[in-house]
Each structure stands twice: as C-alpha cells, then as structure tokens.
Protein backbone atom coordinates (compact mmCIF):
# COMPACT_ATOMS: atom_id res chain seq x y z
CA UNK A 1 10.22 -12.31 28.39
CA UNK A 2 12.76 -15.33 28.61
CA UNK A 3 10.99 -18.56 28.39
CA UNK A 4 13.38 -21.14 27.55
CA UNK A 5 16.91 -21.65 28.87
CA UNK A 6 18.64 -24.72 27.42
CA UNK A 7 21.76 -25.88 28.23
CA UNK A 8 23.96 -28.19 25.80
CA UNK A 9 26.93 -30.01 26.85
CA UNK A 10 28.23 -33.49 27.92
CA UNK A 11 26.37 -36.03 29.98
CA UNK A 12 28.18 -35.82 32.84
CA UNK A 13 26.98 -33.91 35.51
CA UNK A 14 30.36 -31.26 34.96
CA UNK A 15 27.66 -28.07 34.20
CA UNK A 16 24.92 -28.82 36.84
CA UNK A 17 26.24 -25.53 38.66
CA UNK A 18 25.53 -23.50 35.45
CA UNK A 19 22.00 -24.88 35.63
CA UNK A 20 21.28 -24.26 39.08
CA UNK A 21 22.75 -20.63 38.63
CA UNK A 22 19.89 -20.24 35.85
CA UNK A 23 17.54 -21.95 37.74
CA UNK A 24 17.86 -19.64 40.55
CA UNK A 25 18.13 -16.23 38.41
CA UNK A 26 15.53 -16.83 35.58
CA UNK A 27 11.74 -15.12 35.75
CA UNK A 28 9.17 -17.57 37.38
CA UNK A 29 8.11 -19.75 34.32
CA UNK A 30 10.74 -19.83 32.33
CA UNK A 31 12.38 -23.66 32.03
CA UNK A 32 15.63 -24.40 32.25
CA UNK A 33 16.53 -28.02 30.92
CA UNK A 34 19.76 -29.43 29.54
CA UNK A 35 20.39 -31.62 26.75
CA UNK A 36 23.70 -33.90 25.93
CA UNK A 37 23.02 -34.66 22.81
CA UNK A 38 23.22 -32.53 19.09
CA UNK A 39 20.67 -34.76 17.42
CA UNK A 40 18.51 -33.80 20.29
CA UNK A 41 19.19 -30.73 20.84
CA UNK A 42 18.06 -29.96 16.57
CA UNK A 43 15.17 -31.11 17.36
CA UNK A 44 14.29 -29.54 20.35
CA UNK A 45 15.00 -25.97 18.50
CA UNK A 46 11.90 -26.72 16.31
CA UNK A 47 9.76 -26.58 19.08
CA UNK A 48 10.95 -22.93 20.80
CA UNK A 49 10.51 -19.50 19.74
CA UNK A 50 13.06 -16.72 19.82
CA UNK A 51 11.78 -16.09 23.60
CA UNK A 52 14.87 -18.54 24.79
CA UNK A 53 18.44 -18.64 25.50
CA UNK A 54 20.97 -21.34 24.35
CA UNK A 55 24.00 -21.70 25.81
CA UNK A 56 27.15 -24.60 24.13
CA UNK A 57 29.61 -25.93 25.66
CA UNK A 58 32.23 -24.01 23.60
CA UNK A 59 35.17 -26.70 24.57
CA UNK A 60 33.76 -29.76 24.76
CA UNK A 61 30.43 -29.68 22.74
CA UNK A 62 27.96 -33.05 23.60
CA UNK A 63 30.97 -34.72 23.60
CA UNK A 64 30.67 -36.23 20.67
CA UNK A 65 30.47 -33.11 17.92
CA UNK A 66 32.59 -29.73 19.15
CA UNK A 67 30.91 -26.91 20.65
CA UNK A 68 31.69 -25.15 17.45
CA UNK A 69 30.20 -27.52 15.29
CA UNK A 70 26.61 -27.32 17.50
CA UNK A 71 26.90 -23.75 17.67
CA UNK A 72 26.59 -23.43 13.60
CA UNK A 73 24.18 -25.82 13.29
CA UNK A 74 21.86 -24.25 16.05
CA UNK A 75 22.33 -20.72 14.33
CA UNK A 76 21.19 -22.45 10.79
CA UNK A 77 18.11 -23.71 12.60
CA UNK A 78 17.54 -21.07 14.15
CA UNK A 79 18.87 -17.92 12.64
CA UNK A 80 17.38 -15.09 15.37
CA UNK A 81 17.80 -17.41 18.50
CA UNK A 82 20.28 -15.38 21.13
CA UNK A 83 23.10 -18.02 21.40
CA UNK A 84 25.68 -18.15 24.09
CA UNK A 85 29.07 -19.66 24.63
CA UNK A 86 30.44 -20.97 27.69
CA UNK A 87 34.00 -22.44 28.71
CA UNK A 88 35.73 -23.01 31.97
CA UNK A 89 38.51 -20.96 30.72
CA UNK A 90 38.64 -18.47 27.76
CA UNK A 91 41.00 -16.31 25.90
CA UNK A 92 39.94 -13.46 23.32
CA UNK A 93 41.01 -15.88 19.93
CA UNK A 94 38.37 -18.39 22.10
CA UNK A 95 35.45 -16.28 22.27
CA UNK A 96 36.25 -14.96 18.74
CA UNK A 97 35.96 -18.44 17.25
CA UNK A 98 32.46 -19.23 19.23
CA UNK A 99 31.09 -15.51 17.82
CA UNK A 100 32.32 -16.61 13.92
CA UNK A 101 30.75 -20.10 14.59
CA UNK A 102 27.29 -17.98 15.42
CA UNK A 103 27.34 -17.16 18.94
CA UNK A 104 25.62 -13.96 20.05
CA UNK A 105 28.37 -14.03 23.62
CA UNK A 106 30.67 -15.70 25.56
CA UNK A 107 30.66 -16.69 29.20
CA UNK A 108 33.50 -17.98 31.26
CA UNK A 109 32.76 -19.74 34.29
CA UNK A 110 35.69 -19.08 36.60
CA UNK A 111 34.88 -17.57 40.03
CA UNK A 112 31.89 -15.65 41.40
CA UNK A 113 29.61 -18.02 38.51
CA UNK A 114 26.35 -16.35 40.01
CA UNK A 115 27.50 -12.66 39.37
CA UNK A 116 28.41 -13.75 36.10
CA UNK A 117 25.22 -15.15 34.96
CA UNK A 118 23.15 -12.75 36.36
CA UNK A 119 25.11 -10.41 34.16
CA UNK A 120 24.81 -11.99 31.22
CA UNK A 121 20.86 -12.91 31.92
CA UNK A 122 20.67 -8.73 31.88
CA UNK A 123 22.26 -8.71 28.55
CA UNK A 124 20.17 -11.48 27.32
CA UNK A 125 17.02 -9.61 28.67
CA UNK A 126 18.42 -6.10 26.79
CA UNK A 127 18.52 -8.60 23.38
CA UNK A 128 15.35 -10.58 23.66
CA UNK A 129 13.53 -7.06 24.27
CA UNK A 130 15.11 -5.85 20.94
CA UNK A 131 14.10 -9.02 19.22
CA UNK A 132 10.04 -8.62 20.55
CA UNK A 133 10.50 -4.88 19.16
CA UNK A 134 11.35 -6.26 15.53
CA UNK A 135 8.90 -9.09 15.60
CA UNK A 136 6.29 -6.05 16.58
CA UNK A 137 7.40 -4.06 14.02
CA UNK A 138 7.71 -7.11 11.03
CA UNK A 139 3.82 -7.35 12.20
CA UNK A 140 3.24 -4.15 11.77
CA UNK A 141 4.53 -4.50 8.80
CA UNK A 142 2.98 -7.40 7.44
CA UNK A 143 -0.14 -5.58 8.12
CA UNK A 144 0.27 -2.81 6.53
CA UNK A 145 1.68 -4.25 3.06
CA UNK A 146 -1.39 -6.04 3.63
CA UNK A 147 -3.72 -2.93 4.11
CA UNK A 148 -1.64 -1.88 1.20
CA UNK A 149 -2.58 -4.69 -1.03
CA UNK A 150 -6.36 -4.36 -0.09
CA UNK A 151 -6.42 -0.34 -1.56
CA UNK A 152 -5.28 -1.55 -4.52
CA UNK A 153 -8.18 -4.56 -4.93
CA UNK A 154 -11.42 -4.19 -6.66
CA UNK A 155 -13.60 -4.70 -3.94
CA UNK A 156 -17.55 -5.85 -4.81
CA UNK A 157 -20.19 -8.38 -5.09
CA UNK A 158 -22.72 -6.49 -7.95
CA UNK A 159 -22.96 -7.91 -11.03
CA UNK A 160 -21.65 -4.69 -12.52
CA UNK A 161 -18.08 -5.08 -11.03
CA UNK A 162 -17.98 -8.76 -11.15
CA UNK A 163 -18.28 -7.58 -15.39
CA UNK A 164 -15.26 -5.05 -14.48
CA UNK A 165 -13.12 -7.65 -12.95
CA UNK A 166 -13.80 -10.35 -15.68
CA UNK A 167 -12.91 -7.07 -18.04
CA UNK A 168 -9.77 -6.59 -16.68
CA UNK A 169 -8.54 -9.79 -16.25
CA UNK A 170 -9.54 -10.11 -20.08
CA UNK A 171 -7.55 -7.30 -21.07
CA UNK A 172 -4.75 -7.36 -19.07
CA UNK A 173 -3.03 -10.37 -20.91
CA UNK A 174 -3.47 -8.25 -24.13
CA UNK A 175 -0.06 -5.81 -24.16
CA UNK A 176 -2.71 -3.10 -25.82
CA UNK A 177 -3.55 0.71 -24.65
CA UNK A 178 -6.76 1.16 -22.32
CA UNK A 179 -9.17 3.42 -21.89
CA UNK A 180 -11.31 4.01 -18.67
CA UNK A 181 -14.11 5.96 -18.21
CA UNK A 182 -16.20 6.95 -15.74
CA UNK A 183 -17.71 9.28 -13.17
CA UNK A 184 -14.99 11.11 -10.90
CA UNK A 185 -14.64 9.19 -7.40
CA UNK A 186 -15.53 5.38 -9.16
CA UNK A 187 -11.65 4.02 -9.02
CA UNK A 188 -10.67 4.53 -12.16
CA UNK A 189 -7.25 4.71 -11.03
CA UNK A 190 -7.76 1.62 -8.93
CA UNK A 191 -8.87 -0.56 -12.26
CA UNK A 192 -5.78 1.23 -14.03
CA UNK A 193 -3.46 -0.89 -11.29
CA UNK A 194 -5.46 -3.45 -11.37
CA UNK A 195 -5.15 -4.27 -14.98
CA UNK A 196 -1.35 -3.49 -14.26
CA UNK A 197 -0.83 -6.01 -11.74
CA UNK A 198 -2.52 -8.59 -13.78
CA UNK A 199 -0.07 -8.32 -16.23
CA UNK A 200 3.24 -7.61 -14.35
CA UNK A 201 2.88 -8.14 -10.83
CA UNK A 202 5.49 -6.17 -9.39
CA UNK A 203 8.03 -7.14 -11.67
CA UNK A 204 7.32 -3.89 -13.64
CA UNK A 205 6.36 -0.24 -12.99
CA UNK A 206 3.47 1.38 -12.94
CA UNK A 207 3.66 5.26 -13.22
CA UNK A 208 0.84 7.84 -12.45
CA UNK A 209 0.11 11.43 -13.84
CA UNK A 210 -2.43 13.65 -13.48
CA UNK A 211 -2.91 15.47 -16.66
CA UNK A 212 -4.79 18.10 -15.35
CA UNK A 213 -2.38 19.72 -12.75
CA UNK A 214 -0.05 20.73 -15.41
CA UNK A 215 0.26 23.08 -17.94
CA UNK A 216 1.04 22.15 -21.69
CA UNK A 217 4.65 23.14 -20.81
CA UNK A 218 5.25 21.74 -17.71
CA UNK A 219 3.03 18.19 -18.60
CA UNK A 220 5.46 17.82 -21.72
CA UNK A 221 8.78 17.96 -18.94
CA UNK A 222 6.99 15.43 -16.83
CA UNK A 223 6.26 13.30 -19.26
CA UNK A 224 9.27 13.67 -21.84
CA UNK A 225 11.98 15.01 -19.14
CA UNK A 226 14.77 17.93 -20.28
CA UNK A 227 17.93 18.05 -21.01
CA UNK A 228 20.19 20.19 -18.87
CA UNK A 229 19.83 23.76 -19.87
CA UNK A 230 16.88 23.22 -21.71
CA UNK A 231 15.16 25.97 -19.43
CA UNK A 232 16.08 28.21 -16.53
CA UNK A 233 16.56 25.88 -13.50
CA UNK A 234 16.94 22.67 -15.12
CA UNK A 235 20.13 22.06 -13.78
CA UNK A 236 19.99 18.56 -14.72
CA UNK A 237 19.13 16.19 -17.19
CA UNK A 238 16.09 14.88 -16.41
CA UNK A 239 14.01 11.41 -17.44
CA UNK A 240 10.46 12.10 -18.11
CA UNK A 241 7.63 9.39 -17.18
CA UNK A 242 7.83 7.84 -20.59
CA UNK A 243 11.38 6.47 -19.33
CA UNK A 244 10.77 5.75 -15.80
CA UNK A 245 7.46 3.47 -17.00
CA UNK A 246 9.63 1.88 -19.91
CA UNK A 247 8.21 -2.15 -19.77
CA UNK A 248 5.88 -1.35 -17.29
CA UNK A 249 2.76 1.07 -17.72
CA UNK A 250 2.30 4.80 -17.81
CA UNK A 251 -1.13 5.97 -16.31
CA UNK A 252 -2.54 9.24 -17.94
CA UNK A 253 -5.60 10.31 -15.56
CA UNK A 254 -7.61 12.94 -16.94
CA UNK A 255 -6.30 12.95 -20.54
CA UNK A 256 -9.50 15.26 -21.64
CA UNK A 257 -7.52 18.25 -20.23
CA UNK A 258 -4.43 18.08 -22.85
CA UNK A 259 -4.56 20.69 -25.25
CA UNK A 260 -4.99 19.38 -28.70
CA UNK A 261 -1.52 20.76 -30.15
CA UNK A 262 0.11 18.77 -27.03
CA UNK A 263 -2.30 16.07 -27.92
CA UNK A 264 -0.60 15.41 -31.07
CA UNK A 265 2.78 14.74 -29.50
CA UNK A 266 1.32 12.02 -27.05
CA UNK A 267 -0.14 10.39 -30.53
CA UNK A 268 3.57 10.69 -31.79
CA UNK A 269 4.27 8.09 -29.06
CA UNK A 270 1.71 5.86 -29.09
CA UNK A 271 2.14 5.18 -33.07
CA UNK A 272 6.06 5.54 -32.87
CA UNK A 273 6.94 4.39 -29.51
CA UNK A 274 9.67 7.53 -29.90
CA UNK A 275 9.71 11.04 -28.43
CA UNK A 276 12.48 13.45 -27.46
CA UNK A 277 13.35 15.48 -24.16
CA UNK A 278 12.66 19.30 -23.66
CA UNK A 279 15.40 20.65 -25.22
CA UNK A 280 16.84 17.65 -26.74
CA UNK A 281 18.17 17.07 -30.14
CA UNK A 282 17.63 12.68 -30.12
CA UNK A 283 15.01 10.25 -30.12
CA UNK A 284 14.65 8.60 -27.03
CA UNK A 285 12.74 5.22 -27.18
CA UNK A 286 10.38 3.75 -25.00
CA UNK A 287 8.00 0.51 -24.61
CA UNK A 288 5.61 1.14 -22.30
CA UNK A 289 1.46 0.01 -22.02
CA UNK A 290 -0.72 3.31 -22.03
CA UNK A 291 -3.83 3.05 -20.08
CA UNK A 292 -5.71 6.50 -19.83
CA UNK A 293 -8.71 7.89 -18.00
CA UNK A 294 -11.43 10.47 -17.68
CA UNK A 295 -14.63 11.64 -16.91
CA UNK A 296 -15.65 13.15 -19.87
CA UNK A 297 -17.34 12.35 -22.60
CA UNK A 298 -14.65 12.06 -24.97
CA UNK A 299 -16.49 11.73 -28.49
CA UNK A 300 -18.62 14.67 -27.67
CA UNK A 301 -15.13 16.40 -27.52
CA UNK A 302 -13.86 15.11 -30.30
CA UNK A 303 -17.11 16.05 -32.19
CA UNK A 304 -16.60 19.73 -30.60
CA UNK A 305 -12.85 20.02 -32.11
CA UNK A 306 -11.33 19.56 -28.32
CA UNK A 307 -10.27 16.06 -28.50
CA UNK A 308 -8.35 14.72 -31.68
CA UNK A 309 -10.33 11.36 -33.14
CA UNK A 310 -6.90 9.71 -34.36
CA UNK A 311 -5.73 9.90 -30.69
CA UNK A 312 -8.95 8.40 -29.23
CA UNK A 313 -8.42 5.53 -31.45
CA UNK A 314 -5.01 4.81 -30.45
CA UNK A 315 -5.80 4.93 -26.95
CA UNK A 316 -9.25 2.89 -26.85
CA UNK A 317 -7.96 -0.44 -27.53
CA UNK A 318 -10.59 -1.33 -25.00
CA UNK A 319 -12.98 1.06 -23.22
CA UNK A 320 -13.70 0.14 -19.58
CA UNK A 321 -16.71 1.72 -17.96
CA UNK A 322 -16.58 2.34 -14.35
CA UNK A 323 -20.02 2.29 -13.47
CA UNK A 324 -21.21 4.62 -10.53
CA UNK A 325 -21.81 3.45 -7.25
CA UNK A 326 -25.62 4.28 -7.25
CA UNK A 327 -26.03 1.55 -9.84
CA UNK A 328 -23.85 -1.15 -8.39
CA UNK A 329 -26.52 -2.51 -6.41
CA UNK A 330 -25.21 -3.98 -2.94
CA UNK A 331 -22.17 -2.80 -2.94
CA UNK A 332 -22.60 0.08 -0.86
CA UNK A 333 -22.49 -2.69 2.48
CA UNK A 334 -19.34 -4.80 0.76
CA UNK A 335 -17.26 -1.58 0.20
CA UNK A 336 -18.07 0.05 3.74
CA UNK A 337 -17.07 -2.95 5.73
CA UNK A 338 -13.90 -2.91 3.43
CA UNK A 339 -13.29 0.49 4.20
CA UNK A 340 -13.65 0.01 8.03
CA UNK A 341 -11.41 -2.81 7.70
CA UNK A 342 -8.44 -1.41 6.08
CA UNK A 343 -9.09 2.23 8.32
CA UNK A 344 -8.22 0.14 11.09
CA UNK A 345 -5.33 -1.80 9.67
CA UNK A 346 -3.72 1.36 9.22
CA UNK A 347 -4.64 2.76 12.85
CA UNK A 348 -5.03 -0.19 15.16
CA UNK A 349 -6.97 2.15 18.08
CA UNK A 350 -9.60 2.19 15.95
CA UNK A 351 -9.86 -1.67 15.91
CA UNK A 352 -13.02 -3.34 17.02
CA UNK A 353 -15.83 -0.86 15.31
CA UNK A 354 -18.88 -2.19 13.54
CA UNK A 355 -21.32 -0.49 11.49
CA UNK A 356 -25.14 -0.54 12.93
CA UNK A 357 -28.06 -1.75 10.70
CA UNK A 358 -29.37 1.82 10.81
CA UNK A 359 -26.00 3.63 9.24
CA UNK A 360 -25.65 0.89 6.78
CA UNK A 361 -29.65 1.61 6.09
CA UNK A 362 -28.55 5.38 5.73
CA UNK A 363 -25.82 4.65 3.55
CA UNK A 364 -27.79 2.65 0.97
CA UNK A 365 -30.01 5.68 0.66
CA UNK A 366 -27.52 7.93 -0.36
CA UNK A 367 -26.80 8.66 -4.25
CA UNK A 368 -23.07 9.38 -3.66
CA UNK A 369 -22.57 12.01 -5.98
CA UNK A 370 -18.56 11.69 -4.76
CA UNK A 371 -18.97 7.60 -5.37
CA UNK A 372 -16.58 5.08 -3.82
CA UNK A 373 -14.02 7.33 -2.76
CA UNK A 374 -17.00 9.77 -0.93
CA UNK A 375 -17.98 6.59 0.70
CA UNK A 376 -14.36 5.48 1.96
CA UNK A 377 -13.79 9.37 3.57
CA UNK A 378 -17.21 8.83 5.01
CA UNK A 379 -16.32 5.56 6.55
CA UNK A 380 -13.01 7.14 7.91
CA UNK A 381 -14.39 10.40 9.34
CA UNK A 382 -17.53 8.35 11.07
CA UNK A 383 -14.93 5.76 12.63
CA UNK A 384 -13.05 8.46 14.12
CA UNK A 385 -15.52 10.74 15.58
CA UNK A 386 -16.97 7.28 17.01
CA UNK A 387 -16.80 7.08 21.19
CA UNK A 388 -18.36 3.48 21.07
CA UNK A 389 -17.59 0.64 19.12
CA UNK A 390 -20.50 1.11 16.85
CA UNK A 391 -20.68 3.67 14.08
CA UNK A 392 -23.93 5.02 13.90
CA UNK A 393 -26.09 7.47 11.68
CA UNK A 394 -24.98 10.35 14.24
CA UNK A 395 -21.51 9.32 13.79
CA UNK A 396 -22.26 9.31 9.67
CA UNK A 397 -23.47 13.36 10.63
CA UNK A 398 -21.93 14.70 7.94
CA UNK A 399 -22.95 12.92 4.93
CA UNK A 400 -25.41 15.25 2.96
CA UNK A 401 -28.66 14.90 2.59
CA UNK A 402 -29.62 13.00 -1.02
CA UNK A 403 -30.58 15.22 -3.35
CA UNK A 404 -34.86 14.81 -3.44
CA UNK A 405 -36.04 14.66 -6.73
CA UNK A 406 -39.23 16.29 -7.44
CA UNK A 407 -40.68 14.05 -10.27
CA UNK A 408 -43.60 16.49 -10.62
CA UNK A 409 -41.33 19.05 -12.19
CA UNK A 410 -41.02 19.32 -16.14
CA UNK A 411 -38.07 18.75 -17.97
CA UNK A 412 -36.01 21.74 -18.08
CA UNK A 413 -36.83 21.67 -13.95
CA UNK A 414 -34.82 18.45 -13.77
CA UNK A 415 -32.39 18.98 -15.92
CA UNK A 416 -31.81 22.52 -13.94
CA UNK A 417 -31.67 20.56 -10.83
CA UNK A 418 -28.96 18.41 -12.08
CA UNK A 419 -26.66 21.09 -13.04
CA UNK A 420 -26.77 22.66 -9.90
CA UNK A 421 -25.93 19.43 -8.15
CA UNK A 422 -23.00 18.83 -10.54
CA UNK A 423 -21.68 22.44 -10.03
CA UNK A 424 -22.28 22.04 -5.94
CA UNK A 425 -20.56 18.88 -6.06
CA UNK A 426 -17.63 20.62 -8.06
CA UNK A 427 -17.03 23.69 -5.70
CA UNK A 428 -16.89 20.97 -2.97
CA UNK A 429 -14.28 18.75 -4.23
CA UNK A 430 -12.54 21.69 -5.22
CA UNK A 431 -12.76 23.54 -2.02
CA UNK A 432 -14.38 26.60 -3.72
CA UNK A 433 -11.92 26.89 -6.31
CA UNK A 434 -13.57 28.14 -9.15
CA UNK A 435 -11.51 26.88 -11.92
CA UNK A 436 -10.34 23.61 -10.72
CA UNK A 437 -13.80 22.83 -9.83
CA UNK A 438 -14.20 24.02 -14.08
CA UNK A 439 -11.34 21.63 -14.72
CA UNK A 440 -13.23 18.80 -12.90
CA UNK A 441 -16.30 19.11 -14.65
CA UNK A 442 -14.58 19.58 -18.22
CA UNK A 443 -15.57 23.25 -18.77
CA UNK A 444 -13.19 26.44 -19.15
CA UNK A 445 -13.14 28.72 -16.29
CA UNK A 446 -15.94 31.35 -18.01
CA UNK A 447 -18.67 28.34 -19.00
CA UNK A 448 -18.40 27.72 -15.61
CA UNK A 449 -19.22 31.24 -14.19
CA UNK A 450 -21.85 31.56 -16.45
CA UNK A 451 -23.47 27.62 -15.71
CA UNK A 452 -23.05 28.68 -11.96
CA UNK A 453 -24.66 31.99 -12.13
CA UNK A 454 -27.49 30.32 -14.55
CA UNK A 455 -28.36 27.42 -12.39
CA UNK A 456 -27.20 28.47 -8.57
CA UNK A 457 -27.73 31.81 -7.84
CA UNK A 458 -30.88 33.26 -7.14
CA UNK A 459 -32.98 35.28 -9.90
C-alpha cells in the first residue's frame, strides 16, 4: 500500500494543485509532502521504502539542478522506487527523455488534473503491488537458500561430531582423496559436501553418484561419458562425471558395490588422473578431489577378494568415521529441533510447532537403526500429522518400537537377534525389495535369501 507521496519541484507555490490532488486521492495514511530542494530531497530517499511515489518536476527541476538531473540521481539512490515525471506541457521526445533519465511515467498536468492523477495513482497502485510480490518472493527466497544452506551443515553438540567437524576442517585444506565410512542414514554424504565446501565454496563443483544404482556398464558411461555411436542410442557425445567435477570434487557413494574388474579402471584414474570415454579412442584428462563412501567394511572385502587393496589405498588418504547416532550422546534433541526448523522453512504453515518434553523423552530412547536421516523423516511426518502446535509422542506414532534386548540370552541368541534387525531394517528401506535391500547390506541377492530365511522366518 502507498505510503509516501513526495513531490519535488521549485519553491514557489506553482505545484500546490498537484499536491492537493494527491492529498485528496491517496489511502488514509499515506503522506504527501513536497520538497524544493535536491540535496534534500537525497536525503529524504534514505529514509523511505519502495512503498512511495516520487514525482520531478520534469521542466524545471528544484530550480536549481534540471528535473532530469534529480530524476537520475533519485533512481541511483533508489534503484526500485516507482518514479514519476510531471510537466505542464509534454510532447512524446519529452516523456522519452524523463523515462531514459529513470522515470517509471510521465504526467502532464493540462486540464481535468484530478482525473489525471487518479489515473496514474491506479497505475502506481498496479506497480507497487508488483513490487510487494517480488519483495515476497526475494524473502521467500532468502529463506529457502537459507533452509538450503542448513541441509548441507553438520549439525551437533556431542563430542563425537565436534571430532568430525575438527576432521573435516583438517582435511579439507589437504587437495587429497577421502574416505568415509559409516552406518547407512549417518550423513555421509552430508560430511562429503562439507569437506567440499571447506575447500571451494561454491567456486567449484561438487558431483554425486551412487555407485550402486548402476551396472558395471552403465556406471562406466556415467562416470567416463561416450562418444557418439559408441552404443545404440547414444546419439551424442557425452561428458561423463569425471569431466563435469574437473577442479571441483567427484563423490562416489557406495563404492563397495563396483565390481573389481571395473574397480581397476577407477584406480587407473586416481594414479593417472587420465581415462577415456565409452567408445573413445583418446585420453581425456581430468583434476578432480575423490572423496568416497560406504557402509561396509571395506578390509574385510578386500581380505575376501571383493575389494582390490591397491584401490583402498589410493582412496583412504584419510578415513572419516561417521559415528551412529545412538552413540552421539545429546544429539538426538540438537538434530530434532534442527529438523523442525528447516521443515518449516521449507513449508511456512507448519511454522510455530514445538516438540513436548515427552516426544523428545521418546526420541532419546530410540536406537535409530535408520540414524539421522530416520530421525529427520520422523520429525517431518510427526509435524505434519500435528493438529496443535505441539508435536507429541502420538504425533511421533509411527516410530517403531526399540528393539528390547534380552541380555539373559547367550551369544548366538544375540547375535541372531541382530541379524534379524539388520535384515528388517533392510526390507524397510528397500520397500521389500529383496535385492536392493541385499545391495544395502553388502550381500548378493542369494546370501541374502538364505540370512533371511535363517534368522526371520519361523522354524
């Protein structure tokens, strides 16, 4: 809504009928005030918003400096305030001059003056409402680039991940491959762009693949690209990830699941820095950081013949653990309030939730077998199915039961316990597919029929 009309010209008295026009035609509480003088009027502009109108005296200026001249020094100081023109008589080469010196219109006095500026107040309406849509939508903006920048933060107060941090920032200003490890669910890909950002910022790029949805055959296109005709349907040649992360840093998640023959071409170019497309006959080069991840235990593959030792070497410049969120003691209230936070950054209705005592209570006595990120879809699905503005254990409904553990039983008890869990855990994050859910536990698709059958199915 307009809140400011000023009105710039000379001293004397010749646009009082333009102000009393305005005064009679603008909302109740907006101002209307003139000023004769360019010094002034500069510094009057620092005190308004973009919720006012300006009109110059396109002829005669303050009448000292031209209106011209005011005109482009008001639209410097004020680059998104709606400007208007206004001359007793005017001409097309008139109003085009005023609109190249920064005005938004032009009025002309003349006859029937109150028709006139109620016309152009109806324009000026039509603009300012434009400008309160972008300033919404820069706001919306700014908060989600901020939401944005908050998923991508290592967010904790344990002495565990106040280790990772220091970690990261220790290894991020060495231009060396990394390795992370950890439990599925911990944010391993979160300390991946973490370590990234340390070194780059956003000068560089940071490039993501998932190992494990590919096949040897289609993960050495992704990551090497094709030449045109290499295969049926590439149409196109095509850069592989190698190129697109060149300076930056290529993130290999779940680097257990390459085969070893295809392992030996991603050792090829971490020794060589050199690799060639799909059906390409020349090196291409590339310069990019390496950090890798998984959830495996990668020297018990390499000791099995699955993983190949000279690659693990290459890669594990530095090993970072990602230690579970059972064992990151406190936490579990930090990352849950973070969680709610950003949840309703991204959807304002759900603004104004808190957790209750008793659900944060509940929380800290869950093992979270699905770790941080089972927590942060918790947190989301209990804010949503909230009707209050407190989430509480009955909104939390759906979060299992923890697992009781029967310390009576003997070893092979326990140990049976915990591979059912694991495999449970599996066919949930999988959705009851049997061999992704192998894939995410490390196993081909017949160990895990026979695990399942051995430890979940009734005798």
């Amino acid at each position: 809504m307009l809140q400011h009309v000023i009105i710039a010209g000379p001293g004397d008295h010749s646009v009082d009928d333009l102000r009393e026009q305005f005064e009679s035609l603008v909302p109740e509480g907006c101002q209307v005030e003139m000023i004769t003088s360019g010094d002034a009027l500069l510094r009057r502009l620092e005190d308004i918003d973009t919720h006012s109108l300006l009109l110059v005296h396109g002829e005669r200026g303050d009448g000292r400096s031209s209106g011209k001249k005011l005109i482009a020094k008001a639209r410097r100081a004020s680059p998104e305030l709606p400007i208007v023109a206004f001359a007793d008589h005017g001409d097309v080469r008139s109003a085009a001059d005023m609109i190249e010196a920064g005005a938004n219109d032009f009025l002309v006095r003349g006859d029937d003056l109150h028709a006139r500026t109620a016309t152009l107040l109806a324009k000026m309406r039509t603009l300012l409402r434009a400008i309160e849509r972008v300033e919404r939508l820069d706001q919306r903006n700014t908060e989600l680039q901020r939401a944005i920048q908050a998923r991508f933060r290592i967010v904790g107060e344990s002495p565990e991940i106040q280790e990772l941090i220091a970690g990261v920032k220790r290894i991020a200003q060495v231009p060396r491959p990394v390795l992370i490890t950890g439990e599925r669910g911990t944010g391993k890909e979160l300390v991946a762009r973490a370590i990234h950002f340390a070194a780059f910022g956003e000068s560089q790029p940071i490039v993501t693949v998932n190992c494990a949805a590919f096949s040897d055959a289609l993960l050495e296109s992704e990551l090497f690209g094709h030449e045109k005709g290499a295969f049926t349907g590439a149409d196109e040649t095509r850069q592989g990830k190698f190129e697109l992360a060149s300076g930056g840093t290529l993130f290999l998640d779940e680097i257990a699941h390459m085969s070893p023959p295809f392992q030996q071409k991603i050792l090829r170019v971490v020794e060589y820095g050199t690799f060639m497309r799909v059906g390409g006959q020349q090196e291409q080069k590339t310069s990019v950081r390496i950090i890798s991840a998984t959830n495996v235990d990668l020297k018990a593959r390499i000791r099995g013949g699955r993983f190949l030792g000279d690659l693990y070497d290459r890669l594990a410049f530095e090993v970072i653990h990602v230690p579970p969120l059972r064992r990151r003691s406190g936490d579990v209230d930090v990352l849950a309030q973070h969680f709610l936070d950003q949840f309703s950054l991204e959807i304002p209705a759900f603004k104004g939730k808190s957790l209750a005592r008793s659900a944060l209570r509940m929380l800290r006595d869950y093992s979270f077998p699905g770790n941080v990120r089972e927590l942060k879809n918790i947190i989301e699905r209990a804010a949503y199915r909230d009707t209050t503005n407190e989430i509480t254990p009955e909104d939390i409904g759906m979060l299992p039961k923890p697992r009781r553990q029967d310390h009576g039983a003997g070893f092979q008890q326990r140990v049976g316990d915990y591979c059912a869990q694991l495999i449970h855990d599996a066919m949930k994050q999988s959705g009851g597919n049997q061999a992704q859910a192998a894939r995410i536990l490390g196993l081909t698709y017949h160990q895990f029929r026979h695990y399942r059958r051995k430890y979940t199915e009734p005798t």
